[in-house]
Protein backbone atom coordinates (compact mmCIF):
# COMPACT_ATOMS: atom_id res chain seq x y z
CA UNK A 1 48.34 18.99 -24.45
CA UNK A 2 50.21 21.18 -21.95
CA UNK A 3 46.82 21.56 -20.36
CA UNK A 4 45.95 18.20 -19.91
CA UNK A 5 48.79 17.26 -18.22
CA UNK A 6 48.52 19.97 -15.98
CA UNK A 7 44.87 18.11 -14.95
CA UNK A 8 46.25 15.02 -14.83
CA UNK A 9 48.47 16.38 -12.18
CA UNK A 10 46.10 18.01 -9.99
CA UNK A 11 43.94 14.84 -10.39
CA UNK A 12 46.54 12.81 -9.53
CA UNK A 13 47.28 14.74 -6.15
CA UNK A 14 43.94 14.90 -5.64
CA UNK A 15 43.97 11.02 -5.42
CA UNK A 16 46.93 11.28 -3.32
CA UNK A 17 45.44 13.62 -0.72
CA UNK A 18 41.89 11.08 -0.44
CA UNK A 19 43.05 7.76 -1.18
CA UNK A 20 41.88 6.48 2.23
CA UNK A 21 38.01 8.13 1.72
CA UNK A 22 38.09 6.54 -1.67
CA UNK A 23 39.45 3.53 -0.30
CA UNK A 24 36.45 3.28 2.14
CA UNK A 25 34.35 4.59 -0.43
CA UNK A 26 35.09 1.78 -2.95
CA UNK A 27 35.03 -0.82 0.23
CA UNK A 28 31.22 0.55 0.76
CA UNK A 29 30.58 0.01 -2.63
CA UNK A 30 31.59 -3.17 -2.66
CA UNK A 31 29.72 -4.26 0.10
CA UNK A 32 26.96 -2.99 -0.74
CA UNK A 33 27.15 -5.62 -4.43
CA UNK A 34 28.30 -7.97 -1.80
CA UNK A 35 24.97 -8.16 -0.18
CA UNK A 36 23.33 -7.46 -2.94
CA UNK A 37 24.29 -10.51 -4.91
CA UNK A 38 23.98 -12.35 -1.52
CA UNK A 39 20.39 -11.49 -1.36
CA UNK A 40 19.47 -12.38 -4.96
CA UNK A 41 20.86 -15.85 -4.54
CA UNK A 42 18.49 -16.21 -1.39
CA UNK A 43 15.74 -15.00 -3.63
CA UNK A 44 16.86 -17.17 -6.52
CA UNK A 45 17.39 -20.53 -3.93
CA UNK A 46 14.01 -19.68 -2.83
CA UNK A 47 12.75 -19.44 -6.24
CA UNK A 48 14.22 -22.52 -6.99
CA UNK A 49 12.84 -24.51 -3.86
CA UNK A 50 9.08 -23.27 -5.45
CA UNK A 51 9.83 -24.30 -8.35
CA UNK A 52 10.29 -27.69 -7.27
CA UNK A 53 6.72 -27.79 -5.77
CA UNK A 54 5.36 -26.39 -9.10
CA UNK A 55 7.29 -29.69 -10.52
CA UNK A 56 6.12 -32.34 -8.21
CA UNK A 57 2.69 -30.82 -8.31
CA UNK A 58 3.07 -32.69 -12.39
CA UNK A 59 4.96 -35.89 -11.24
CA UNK A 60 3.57 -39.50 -10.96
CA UNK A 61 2.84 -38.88 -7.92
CA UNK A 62 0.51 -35.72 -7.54
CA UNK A 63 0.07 -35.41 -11.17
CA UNK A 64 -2.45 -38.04 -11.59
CA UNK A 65 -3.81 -37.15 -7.89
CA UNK A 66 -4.94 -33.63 -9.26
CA UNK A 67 -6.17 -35.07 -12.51
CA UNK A 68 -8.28 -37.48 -11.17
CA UNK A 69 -10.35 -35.23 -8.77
CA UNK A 70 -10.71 -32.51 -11.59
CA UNK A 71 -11.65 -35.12 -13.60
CA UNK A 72 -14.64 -36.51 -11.34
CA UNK A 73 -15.85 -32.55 -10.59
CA UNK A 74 -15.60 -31.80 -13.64
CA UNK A 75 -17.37 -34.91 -15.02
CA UNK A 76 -20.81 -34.25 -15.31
CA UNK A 77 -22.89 -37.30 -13.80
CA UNK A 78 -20.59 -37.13 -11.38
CA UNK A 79 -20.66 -33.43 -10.24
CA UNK A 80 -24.44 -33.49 -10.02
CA UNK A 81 -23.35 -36.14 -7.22
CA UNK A 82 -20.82 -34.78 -6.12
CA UNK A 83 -23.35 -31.55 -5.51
CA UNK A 84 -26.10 -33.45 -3.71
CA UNK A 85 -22.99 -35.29 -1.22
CA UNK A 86 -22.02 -31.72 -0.41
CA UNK A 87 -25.26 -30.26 0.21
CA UNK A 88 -26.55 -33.01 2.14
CA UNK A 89 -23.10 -32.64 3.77
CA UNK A 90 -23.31 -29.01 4.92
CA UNK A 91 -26.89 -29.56 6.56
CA UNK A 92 -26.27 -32.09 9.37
CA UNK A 93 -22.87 -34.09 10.32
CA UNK A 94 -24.17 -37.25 9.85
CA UNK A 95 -25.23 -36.77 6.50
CA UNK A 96 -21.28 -35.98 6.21
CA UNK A 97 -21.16 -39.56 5.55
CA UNK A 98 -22.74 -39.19 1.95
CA UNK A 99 -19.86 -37.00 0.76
CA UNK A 100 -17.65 -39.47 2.58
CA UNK A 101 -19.13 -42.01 0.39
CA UNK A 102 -19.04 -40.25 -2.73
CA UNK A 103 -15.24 -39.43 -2.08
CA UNK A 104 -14.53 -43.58 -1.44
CA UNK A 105 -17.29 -44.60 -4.51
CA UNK A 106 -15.21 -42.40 -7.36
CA UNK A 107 -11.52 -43.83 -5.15
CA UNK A 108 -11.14 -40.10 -4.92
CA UNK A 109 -10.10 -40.97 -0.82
CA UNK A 110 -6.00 -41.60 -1.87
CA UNK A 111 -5.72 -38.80 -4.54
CA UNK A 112 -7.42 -36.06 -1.89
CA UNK A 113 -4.51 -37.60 0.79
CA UNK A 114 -1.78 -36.94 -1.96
CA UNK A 115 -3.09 -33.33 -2.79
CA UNK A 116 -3.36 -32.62 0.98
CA UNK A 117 -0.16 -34.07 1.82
CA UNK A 118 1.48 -32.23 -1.10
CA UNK A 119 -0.16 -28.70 -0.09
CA UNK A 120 0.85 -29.12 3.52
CA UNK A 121 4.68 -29.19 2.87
CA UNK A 122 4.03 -26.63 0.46
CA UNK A 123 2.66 -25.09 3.05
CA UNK A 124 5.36 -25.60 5.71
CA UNK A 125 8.22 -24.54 3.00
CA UNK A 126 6.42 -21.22 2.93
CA UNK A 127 6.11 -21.25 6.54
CA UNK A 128 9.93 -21.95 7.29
CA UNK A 129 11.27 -19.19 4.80
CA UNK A 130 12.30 -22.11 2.50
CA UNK A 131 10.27 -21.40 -0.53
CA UNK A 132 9.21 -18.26 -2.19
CA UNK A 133 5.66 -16.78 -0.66
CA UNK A 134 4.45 -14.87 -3.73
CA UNK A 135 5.58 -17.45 -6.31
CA UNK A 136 3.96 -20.36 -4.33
CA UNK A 137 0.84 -17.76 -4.04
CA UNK A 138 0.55 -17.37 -7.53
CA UNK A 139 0.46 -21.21 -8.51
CA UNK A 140 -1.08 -22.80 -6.13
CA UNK A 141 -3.29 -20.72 -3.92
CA UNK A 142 -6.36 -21.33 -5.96
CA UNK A 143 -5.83 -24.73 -5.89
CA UNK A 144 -5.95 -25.21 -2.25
CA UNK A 145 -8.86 -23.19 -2.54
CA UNK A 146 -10.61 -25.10 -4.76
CA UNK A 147 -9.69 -28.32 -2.96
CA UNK A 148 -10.46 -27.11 0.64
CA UNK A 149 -13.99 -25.44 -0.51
CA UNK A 150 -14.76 -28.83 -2.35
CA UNK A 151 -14.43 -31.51 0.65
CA UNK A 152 -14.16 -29.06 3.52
CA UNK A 153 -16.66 -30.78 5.32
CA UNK A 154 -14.87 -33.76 4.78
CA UNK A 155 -11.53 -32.57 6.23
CA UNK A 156 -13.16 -31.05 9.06
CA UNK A 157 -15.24 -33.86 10.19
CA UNK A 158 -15.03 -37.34 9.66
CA UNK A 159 -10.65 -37.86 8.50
CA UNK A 160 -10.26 -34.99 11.53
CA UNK A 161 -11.95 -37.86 13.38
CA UNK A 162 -9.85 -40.27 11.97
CA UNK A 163 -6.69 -39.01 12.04
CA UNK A 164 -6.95 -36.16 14.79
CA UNK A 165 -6.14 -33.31 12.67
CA UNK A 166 -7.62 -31.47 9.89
CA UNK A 167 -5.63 -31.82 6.64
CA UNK A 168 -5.92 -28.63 5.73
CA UNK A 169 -5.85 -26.07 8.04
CA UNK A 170 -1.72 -25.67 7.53
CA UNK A 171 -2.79 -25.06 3.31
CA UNK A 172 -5.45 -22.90 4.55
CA UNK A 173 -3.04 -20.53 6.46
CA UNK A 174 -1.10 -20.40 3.60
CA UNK A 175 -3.67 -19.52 1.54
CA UNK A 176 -4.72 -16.64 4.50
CA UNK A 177 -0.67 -15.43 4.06
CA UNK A 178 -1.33 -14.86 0.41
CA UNK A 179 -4.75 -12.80 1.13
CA UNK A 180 -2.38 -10.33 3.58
CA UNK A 181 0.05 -9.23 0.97
């Protein structure tokens, strides 16, 4: 027992002798959590911003917009015209028209604008640091890949004529942000 006290004593001193280095040291350490946790709830906030995409992408809003254009290309009857707008589509720009026409025909025209809309502030959220890169990358990068190889010739022809801009080039870079990491 003798001998413990004896270490308890020289610890004690020892502790006496370096209190200010183990004052900094504990200050470093608790810095360091500091920023830690600070991080994480950047991460997490950002997590939680994605999230909110990956909810709205189900509301009554884009929900039924993404339902009804998987339903018409997945549809048989209507995928074999879909396929003949699209060909026709990539020969000429006129025959753009057809696919232009098949997109009004099957009222496709409003649910494409939703999904478009919706992937471009996506988009921009990324952009801006908002929202979380990888998560968005992971649920909806194939998406706007599906969409944008679908009615490309659409977007970049005759609504970039109508509206001046190309829906989605902003989804597009996105999707090229995903491909780089």
């Amino acid at each position: 027992m003798k001998q413990f006290g004896s270490a308890f004593a020289l610890f004690w001193a020892w502790l006496a002798v370096h209190k200010d280095s183990l004052t900094i040291a504990f200050a470093v350490i608790a810095g360091c959590t500091a920023l830690y946790q600070y991080l994480e709830s950047v991460d997490d906030g950002r997590r939680k911003e994605t999230l909110k995409y990956v909810e709205r992408s189900q509301d009554a809003r884009v929900g039924p917009a993404r339902a009804a254009v998987a339903a018409v290309l997945l549809d048989v009857d209507k995928r074999t015209a879909y396929i003949a707008a699209a060909n026709a589509a990539s020969g000429t720009p006129k025959n753009v028209t057809l696919l232009d026409r098949f997109v009004v025909e099957n009222k496709l025209e409003t649910n494409l604008i939703v999904l478009t809309d919706h992937f471009m502030n996506l988009a921009g959220c990324v952009k801006a640091g908002v929202c979380d890169k990888a998560l968005a990358c992971d649920y909806f990068k194939s998406e706007v890949v599906a969409v944008n190889n679908s009615f490309r010739q659409l977007f970049d022809t005759v609504w970039k004529e109508r509206s001046g801009q190309n829906y989605m080039t902003g989804p597009m870079e996105f999707v090229k942000s995903c491909q780089a990491n």
